[in-house]
C-alpha atoms as a PDB file:
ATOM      1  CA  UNK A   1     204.883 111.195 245.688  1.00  0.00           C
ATOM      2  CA  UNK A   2     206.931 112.045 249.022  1.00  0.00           C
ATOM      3  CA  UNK A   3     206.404 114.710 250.847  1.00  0.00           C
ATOM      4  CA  UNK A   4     209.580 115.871 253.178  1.00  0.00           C
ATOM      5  CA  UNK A   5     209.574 118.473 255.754  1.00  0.00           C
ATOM      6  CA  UNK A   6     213.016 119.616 257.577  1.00  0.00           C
ATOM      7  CA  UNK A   7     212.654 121.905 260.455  1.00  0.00           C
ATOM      8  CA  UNK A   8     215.284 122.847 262.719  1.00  0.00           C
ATOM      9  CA  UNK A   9     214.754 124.876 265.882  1.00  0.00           C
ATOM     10  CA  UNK A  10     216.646 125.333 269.211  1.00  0.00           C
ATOM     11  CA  UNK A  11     215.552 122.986 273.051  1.00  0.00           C
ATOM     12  CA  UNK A  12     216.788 123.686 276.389  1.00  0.00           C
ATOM     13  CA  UNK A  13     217.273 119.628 277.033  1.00  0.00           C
ATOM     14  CA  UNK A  14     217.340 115.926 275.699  1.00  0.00           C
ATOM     15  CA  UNK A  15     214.375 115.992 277.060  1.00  0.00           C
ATOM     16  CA  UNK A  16     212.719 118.917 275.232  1.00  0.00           C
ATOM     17  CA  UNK A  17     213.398 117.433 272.304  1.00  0.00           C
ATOM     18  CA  UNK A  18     212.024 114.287 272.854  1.00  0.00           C
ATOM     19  CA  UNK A  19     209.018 115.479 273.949  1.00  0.00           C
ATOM     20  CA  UNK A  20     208.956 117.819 270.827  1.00  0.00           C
ATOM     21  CA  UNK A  21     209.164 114.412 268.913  1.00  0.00           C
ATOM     22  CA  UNK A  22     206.435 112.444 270.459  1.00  0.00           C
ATOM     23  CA  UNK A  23     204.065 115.931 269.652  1.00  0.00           C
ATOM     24  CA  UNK A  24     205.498 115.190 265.999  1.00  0.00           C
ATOM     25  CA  UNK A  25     204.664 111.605 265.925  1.00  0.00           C
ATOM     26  CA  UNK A  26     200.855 111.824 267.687  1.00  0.00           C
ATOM     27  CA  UNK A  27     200.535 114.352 264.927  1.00  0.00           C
ATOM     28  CA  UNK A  28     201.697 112.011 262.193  1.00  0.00           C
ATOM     29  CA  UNK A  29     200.001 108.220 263.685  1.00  0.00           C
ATOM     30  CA  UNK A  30     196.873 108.677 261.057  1.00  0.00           C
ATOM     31  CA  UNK A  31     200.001 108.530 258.653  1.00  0.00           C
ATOM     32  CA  UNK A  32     201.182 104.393 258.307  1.00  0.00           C
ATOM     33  CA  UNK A  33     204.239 105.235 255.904  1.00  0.00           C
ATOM     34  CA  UNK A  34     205.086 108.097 257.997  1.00  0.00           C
ATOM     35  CA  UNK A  35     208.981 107.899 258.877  1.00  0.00           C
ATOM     36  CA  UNK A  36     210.699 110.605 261.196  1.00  0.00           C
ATOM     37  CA  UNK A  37     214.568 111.150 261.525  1.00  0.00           C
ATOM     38  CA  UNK A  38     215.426 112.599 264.712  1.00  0.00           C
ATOM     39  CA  UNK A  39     218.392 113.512 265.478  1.00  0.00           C
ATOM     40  CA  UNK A  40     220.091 116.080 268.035  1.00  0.00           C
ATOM     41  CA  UNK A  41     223.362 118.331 267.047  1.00  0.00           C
ATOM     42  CA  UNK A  42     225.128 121.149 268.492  1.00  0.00           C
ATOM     43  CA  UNK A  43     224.576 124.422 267.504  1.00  0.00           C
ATOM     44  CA  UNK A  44     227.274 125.744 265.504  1.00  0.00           C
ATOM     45  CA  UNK A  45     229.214 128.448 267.119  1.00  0.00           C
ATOM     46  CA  UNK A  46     228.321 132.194 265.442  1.00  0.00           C
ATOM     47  CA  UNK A  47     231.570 133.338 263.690  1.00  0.00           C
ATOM     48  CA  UNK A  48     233.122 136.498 265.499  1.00  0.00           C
ATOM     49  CA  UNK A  49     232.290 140.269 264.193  1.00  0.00           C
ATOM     50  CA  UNK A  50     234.769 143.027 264.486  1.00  0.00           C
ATOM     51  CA  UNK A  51     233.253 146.439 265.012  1.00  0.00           C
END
């Protein structure tokens, strides 16, 4: 079996984030087969509401 996990979340930086990764993959080194995607994207804008 595979197990996948997606979790998205917000970072202030490049840098954040790849420091959010590295936490991720100490967490995951017992793990051999372990594989991690990372990837950064921008945050969609938030459609307009009319009051």
């Amino acid at each position: 079996q595979l197990c996948t996990i997606r979790i998205g979340f917000p970072v202030d930086s490049d840098e954040q984030a790849i420091e959010y990764k590295k936490k991720i993959s100490d967490v995951l080194a017992p793990i051999p087969q372990a594989r991690i995607d990372f990837g950064l994207i921008p945050v969609p804008p938030r459609p307009e509401t009319h009051a």
